[in-house]
C-alpha atoms as a PDB file:
ATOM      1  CA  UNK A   1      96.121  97.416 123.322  1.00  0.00           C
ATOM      2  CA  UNK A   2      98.687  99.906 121.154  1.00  0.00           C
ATOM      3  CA  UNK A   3     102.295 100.089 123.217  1.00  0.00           C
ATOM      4  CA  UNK A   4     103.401 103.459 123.538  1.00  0.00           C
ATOM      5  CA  UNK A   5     106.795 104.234 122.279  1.00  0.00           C
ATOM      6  CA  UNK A   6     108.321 102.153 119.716  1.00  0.00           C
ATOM      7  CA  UNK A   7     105.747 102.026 117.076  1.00  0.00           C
ATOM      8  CA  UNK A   8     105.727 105.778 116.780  1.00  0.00           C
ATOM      9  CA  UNK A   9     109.206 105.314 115.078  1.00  0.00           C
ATOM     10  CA  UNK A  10     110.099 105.083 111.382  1.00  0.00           C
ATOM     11  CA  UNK A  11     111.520 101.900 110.512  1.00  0.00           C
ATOM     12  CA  UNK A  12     111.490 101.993 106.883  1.00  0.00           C
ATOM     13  CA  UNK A  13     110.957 104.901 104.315  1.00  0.00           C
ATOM     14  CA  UNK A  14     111.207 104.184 100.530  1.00  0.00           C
ATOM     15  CA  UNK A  15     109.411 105.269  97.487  1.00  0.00           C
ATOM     16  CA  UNK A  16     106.557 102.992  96.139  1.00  0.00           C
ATOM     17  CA  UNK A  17     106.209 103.482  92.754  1.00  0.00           C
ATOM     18  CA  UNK A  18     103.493 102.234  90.298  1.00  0.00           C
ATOM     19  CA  UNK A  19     101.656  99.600  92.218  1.00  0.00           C
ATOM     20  CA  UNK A  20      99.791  96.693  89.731  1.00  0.00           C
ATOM     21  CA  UNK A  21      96.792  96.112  91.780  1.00  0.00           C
ATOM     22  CA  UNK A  22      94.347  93.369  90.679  1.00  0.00           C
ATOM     23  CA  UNK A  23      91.790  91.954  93.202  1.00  0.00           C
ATOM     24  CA  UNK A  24      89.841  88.473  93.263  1.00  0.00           C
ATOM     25  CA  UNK A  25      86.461  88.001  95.071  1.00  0.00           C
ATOM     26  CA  UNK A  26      86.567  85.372  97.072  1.00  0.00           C
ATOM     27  CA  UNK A  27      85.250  83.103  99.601  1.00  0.00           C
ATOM     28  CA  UNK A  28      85.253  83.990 103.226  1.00  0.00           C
ATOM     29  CA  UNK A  29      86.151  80.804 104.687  1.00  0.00           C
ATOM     30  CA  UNK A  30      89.524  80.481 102.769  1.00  0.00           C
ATOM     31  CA  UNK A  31      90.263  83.299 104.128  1.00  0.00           C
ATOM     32  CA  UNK A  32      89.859  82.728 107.700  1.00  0.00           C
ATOM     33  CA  UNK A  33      93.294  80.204 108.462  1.00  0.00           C
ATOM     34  CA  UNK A  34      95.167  83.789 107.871  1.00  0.00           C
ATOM     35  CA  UNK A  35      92.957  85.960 110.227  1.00  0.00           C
ATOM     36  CA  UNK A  36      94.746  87.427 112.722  1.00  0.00           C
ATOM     37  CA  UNK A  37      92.896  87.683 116.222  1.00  0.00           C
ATOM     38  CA  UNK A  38      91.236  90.530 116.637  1.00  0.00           C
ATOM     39  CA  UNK A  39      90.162  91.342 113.008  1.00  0.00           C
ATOM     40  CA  UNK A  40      87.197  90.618 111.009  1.00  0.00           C
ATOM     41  CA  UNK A  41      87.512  90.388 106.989  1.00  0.00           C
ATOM     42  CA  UNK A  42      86.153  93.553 105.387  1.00  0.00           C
ATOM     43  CA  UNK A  43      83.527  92.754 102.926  1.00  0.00           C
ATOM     44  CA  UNK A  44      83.270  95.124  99.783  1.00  0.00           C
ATOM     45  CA  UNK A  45      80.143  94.891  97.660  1.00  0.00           C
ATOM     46  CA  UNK A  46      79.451  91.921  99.634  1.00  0.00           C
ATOM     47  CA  UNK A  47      81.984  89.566  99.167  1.00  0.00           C
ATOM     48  CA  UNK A  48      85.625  88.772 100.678  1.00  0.00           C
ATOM     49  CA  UNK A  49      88.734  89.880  97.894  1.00  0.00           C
ATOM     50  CA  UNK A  50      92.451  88.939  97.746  1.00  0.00           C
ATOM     51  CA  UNK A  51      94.461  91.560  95.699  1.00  0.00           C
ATOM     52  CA  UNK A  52      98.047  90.372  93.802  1.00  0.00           C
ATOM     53  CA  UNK A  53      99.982  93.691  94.026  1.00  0.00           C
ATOM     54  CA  UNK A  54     103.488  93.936  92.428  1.00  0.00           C
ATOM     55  CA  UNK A  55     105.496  97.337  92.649  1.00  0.00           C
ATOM     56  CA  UNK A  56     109.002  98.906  93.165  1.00  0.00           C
ATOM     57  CA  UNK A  57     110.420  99.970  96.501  1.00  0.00           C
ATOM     58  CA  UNK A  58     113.271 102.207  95.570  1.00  0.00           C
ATOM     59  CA  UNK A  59     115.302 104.802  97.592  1.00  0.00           C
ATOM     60  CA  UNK A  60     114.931 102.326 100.436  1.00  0.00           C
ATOM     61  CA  UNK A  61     116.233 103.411 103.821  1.00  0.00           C
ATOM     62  CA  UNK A  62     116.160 101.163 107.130  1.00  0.00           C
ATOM     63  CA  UNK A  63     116.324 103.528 110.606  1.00  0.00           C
ATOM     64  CA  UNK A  64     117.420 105.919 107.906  1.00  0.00           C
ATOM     65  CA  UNK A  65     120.279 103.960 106.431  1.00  0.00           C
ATOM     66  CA  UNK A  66     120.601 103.566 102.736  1.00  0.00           C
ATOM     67  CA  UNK A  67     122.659  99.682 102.242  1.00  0.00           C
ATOM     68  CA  UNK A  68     124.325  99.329  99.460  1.00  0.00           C
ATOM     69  CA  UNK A  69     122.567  96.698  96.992  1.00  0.00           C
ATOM     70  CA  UNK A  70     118.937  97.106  99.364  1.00  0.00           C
ATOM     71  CA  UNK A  71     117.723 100.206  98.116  1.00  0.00           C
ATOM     72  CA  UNK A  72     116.115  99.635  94.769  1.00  0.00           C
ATOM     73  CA  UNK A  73     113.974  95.970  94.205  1.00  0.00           C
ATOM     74  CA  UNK A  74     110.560  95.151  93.295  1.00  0.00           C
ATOM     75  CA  UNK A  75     107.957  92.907  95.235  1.00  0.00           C
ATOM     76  CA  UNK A  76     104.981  91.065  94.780  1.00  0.00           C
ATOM     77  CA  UNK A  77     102.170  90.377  96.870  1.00  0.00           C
ATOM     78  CA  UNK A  78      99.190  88.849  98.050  1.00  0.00           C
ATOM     79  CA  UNK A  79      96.687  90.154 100.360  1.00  0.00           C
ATOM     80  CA  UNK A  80      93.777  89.955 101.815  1.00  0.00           C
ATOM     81  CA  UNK A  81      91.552  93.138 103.308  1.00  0.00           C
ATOM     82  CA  UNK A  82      90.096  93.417 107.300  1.00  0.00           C
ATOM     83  CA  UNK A  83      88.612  95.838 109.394  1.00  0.00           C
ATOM     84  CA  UNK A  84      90.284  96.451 112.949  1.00  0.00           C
ATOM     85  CA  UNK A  85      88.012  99.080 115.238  1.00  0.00           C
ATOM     86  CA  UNK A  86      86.302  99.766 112.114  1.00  0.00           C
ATOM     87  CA  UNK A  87      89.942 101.039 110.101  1.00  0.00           C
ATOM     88  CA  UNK A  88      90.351  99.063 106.835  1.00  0.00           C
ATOM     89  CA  UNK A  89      93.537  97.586 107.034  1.00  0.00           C
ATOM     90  CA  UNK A  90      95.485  94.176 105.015  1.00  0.00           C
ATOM     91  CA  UNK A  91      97.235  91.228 105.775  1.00  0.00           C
ATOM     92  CA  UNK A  92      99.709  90.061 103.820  1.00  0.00           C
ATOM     93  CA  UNK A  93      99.587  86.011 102.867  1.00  0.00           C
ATOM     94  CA  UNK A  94     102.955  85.809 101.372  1.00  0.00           C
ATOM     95  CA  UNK A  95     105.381  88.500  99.899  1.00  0.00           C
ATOM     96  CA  UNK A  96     107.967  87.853  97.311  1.00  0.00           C
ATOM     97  CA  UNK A  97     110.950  89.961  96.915  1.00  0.00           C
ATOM     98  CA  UNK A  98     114.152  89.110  95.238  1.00  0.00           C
ATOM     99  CA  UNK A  99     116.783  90.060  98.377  1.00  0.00           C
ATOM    100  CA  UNK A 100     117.561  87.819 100.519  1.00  0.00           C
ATOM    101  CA  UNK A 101     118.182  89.947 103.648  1.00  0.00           C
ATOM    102  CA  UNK A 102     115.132  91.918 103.385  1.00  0.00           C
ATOM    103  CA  UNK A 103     113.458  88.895 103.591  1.00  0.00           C
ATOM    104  CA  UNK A 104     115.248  87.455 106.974  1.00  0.00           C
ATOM    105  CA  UNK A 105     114.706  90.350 108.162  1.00  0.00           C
ATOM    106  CA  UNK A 106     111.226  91.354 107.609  1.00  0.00           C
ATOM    107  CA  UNK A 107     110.830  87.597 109.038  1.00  0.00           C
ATOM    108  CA  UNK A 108     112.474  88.516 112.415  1.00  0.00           C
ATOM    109  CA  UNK A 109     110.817  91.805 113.114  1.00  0.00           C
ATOM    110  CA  UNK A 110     107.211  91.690 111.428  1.00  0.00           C
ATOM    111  CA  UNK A 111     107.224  87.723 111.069  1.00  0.00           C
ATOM    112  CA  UNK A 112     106.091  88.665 107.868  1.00  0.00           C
ATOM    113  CA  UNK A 113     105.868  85.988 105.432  1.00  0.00           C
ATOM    114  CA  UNK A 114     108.432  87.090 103.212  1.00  0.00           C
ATOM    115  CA  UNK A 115     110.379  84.475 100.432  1.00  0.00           C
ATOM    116  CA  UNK A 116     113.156  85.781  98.294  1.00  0.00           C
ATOM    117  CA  UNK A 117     112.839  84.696  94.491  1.00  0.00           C
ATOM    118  CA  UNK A 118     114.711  86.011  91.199  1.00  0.00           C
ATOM    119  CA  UNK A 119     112.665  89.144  90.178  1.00  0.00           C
ATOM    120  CA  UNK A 120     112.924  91.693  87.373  1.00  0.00           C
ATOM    121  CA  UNK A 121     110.778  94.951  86.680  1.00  0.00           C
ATOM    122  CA  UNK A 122     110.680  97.193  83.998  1.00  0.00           C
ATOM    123  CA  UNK A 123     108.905 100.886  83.845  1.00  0.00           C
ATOM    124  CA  UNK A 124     108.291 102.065  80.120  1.00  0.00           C
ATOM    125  CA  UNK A 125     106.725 105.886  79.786  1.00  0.00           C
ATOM    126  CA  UNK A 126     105.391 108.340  77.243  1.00  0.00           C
ATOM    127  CA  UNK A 127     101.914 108.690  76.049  1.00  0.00           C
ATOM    128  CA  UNK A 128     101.364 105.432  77.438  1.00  0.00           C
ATOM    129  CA  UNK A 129     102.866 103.584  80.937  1.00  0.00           C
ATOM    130  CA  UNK A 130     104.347 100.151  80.786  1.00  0.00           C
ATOM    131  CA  UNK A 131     104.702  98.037  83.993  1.00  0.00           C
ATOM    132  CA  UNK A 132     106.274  94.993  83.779  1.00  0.00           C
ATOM    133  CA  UNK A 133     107.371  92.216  86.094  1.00  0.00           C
ATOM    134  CA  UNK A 134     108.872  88.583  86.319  1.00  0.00           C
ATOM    135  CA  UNK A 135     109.271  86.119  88.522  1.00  0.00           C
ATOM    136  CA  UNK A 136     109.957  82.543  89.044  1.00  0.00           C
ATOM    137  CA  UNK A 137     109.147  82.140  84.830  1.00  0.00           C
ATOM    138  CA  UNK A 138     105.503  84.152  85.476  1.00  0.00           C
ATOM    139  CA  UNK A 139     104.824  87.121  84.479  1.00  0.00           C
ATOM    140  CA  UNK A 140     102.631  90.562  84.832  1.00  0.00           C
ATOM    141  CA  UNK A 141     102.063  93.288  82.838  1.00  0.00           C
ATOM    142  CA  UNK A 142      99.545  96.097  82.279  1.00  0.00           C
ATOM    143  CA  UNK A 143      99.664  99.240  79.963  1.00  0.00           C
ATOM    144  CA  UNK A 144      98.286 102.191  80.996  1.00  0.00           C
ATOM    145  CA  UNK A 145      96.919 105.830  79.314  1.00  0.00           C
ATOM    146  CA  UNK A 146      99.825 108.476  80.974  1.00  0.00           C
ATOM    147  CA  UNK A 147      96.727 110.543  82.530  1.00  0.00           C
ATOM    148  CA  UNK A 148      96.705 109.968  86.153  1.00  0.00           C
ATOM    149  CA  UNK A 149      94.177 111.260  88.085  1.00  0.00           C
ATOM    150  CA  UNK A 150      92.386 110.811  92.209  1.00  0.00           C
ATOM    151  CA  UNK A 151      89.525 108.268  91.914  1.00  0.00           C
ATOM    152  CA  UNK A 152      86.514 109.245  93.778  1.00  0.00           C
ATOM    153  CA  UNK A 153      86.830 107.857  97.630  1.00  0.00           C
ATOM    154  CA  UNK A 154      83.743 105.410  97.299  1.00  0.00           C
ATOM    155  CA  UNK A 155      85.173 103.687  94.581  1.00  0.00           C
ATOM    156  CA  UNK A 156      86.385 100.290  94.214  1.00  0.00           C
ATOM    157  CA  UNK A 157      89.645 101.974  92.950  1.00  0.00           C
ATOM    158  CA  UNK A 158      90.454 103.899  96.146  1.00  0.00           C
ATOM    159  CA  UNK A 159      89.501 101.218  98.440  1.00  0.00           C
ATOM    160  CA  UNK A 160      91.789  98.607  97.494  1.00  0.00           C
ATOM    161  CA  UNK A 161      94.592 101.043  97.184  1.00  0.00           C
ATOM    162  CA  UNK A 162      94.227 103.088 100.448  1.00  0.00           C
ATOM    163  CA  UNK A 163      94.899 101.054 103.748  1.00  0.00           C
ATOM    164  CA  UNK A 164      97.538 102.611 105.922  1.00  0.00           C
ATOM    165  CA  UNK A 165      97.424  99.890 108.537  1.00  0.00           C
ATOM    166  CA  UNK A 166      98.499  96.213 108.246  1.00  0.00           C
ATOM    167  CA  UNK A 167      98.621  93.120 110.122  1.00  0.00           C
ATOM    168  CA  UNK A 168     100.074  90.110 111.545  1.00  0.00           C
ATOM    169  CA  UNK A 169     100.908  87.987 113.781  1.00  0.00           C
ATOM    170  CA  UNK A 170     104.130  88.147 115.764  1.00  0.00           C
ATOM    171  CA  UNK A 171     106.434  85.478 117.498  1.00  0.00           C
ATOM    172  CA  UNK A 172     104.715  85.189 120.008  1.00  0.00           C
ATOM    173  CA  UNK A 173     101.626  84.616 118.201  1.00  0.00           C
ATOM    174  CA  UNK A 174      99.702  88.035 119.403  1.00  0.00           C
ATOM    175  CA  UNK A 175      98.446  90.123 116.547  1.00  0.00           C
ATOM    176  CA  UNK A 176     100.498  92.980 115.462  1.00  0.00           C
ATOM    177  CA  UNK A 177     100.299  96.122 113.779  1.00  0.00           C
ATOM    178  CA  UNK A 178     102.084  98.395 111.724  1.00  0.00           C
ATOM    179  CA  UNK A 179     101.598 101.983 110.524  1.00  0.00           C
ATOM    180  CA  UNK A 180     102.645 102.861 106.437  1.00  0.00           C
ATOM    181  CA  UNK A 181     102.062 106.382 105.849  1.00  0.00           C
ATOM    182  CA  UNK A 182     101.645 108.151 102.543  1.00  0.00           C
ATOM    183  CA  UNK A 183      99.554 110.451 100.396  1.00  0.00           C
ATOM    184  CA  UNK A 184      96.689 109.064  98.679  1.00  0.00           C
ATOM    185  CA  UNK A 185      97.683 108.255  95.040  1.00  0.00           C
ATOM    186  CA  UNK A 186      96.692 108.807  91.680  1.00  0.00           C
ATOM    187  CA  UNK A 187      95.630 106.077  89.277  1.00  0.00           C
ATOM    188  CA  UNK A 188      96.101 105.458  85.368  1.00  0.00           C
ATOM    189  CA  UNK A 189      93.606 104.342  83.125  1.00  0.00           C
ATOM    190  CA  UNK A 190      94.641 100.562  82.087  1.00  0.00           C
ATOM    191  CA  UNK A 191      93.982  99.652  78.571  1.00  0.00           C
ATOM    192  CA  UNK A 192      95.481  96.173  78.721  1.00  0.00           C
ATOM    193  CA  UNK A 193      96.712  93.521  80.983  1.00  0.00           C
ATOM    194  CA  UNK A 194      98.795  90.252  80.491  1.00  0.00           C
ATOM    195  CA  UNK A 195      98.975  88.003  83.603  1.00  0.00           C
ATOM    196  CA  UNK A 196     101.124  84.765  83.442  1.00  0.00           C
ATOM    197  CA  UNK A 197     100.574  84.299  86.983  1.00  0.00           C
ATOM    198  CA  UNK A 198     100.645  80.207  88.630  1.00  0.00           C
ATOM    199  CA  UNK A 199      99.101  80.899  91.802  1.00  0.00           C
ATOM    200  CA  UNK A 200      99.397  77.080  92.714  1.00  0.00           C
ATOM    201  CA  UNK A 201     103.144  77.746  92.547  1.00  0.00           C
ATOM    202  CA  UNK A 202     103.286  80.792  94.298  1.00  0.00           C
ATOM    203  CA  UNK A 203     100.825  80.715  96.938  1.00  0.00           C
ATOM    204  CA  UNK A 204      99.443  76.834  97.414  1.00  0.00           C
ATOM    205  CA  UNK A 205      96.613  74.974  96.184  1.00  0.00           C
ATOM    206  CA  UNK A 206      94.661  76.813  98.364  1.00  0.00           C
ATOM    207  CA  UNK A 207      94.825  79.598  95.584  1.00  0.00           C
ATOM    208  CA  UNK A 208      95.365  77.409  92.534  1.00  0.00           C
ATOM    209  CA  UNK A 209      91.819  78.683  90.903  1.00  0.00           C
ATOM    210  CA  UNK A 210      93.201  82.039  90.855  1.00  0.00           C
ATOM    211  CA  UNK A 211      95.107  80.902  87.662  1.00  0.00           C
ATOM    212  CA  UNK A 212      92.304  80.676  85.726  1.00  0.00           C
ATOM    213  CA  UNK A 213      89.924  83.655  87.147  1.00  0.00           C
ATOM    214  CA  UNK A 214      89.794  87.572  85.821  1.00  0.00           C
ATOM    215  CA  UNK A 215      90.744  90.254  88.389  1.00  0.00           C
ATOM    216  CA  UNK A 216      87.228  91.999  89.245  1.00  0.00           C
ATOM    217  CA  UNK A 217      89.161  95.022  89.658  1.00  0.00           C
ATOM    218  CA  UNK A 218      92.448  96.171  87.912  1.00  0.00           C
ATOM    219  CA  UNK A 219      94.166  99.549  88.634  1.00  0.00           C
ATOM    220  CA  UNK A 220      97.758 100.843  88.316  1.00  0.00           C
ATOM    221  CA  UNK A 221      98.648 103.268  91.227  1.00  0.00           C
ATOM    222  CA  UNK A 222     101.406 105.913  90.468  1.00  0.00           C
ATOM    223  CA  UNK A 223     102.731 105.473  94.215  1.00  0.00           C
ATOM    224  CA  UNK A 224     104.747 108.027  96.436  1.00  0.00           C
ATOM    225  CA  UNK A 225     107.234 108.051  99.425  1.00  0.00           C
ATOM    226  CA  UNK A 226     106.438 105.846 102.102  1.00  0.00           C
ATOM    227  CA  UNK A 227     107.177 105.487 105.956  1.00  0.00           C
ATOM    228  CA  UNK A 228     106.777 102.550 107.347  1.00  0.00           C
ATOM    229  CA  UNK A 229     106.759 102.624 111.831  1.00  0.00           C
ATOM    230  CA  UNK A 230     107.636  99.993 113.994  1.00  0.00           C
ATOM    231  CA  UNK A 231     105.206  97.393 114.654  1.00  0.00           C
ATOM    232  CA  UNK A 232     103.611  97.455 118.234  1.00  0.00           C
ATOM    233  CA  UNK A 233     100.829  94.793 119.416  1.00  0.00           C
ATOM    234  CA  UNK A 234      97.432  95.097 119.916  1.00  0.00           C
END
């Protein structure tokens, strides 16, 4: 059951800006070790997907302090997509950013599984967007027309990209919930995409065939400013 109170207030806000999304089909039953109670996978097309999702927080503020050396970072991801009370909503398998503390501490509040690693991005823009990260000696990169437009709401495109709820489990091993609030966002058209990516390393051998697999669905969100409430448990 949602706890009044808490979970109404804004933890973080930030800007989330161009969001590499590429999502995997996948089967169901890896995917059920990370399923929090409560939740049931949501099934697009009819099959289970993980997404890899890389992006930049910047402008961070925390209860709406800025800290010095925390507000601009990038982070990568890997999800998977559920369905709680019939909202589409993710949970996060593991999260990479390269800051130490924001790690700890989205470990003590969310029990998110957050691990810091060395991490670069780099943003390129003209006629043509560049996105660009590293990490841990892998790489990922798309290039993108400079045209960004809404995709149509039943599209693969919007699906993966709009969930406003996510999910784990806390502590005390009930399943928790948090609120991230923005508009919906534009896409760009990708042209090309480079991805360096050792999934074994990253994520476990669970994952390893990832390595060698093409994303069924690419897309480059432009991103927006973000809030981000407290979690509360369900």
């Amino acid at each position: 059951m949602e706890q009044p109170g808490s979970h109404k207030r804004v933890f973080l806000t930030a800007e989330w800006k161009h969001l590499i999304n590429l999502t995997y089909p996948v089967d169901p039953a890896l995917l059920k070790p990370y399923l929090p109670d409560g939740l049931e996978l949501d099934i697009w097309e009819g099959q289970a997907h993980v997404s890899l999702v890389a992006f930049d927080f910047l402008s961070t503020r925390i209860l709406g302090m800025a800290l010095p050396g925390y507000r601009n970072f990038p982070e990568v991801n890997l999800r998977f997509y559920v369905r709680w009370n019939q909202k589409p909503a993710v949970v996060f398998i593991r999260e990479f950013v390269p800051k130490r503390a924001i790690s700890i501490a989205a470990n003590l509040l969310y029990n998110e599984p957050y691990k810091r690693i060395p991490m670069q991005s780099r943003v390129s823009s003209n006629a043509s967007l560049t996105v660009e990260h590293t990490f841990a000696n892998q790489s990922l990169k798309v290039e993108a027309r400079n045209e960004p437009f809404i995709p149509e709401v039943h599209t693969a495109e919007h699906h993966f990209k709009e969930h406003d709820l996510g999910f784990g489990v806390s502590h005390r091993k009930r399943t928790l919930c948090y609120r991230v609030e923005h508009p919906v966002w534009r896409i760009f058209p990708i042209h090309r995409q480079t991805i360096s990516v050792d999934f074994e390393k990253l994520y476990g051998p669970t994952w390893a065939f990832l390595s060698n697999a093409t994303p069924r669905y690419s897309l480059l969100a432009e991103g927006s400013d973000i809030s981000v409430r407290f979690p509360f448990n369900i």
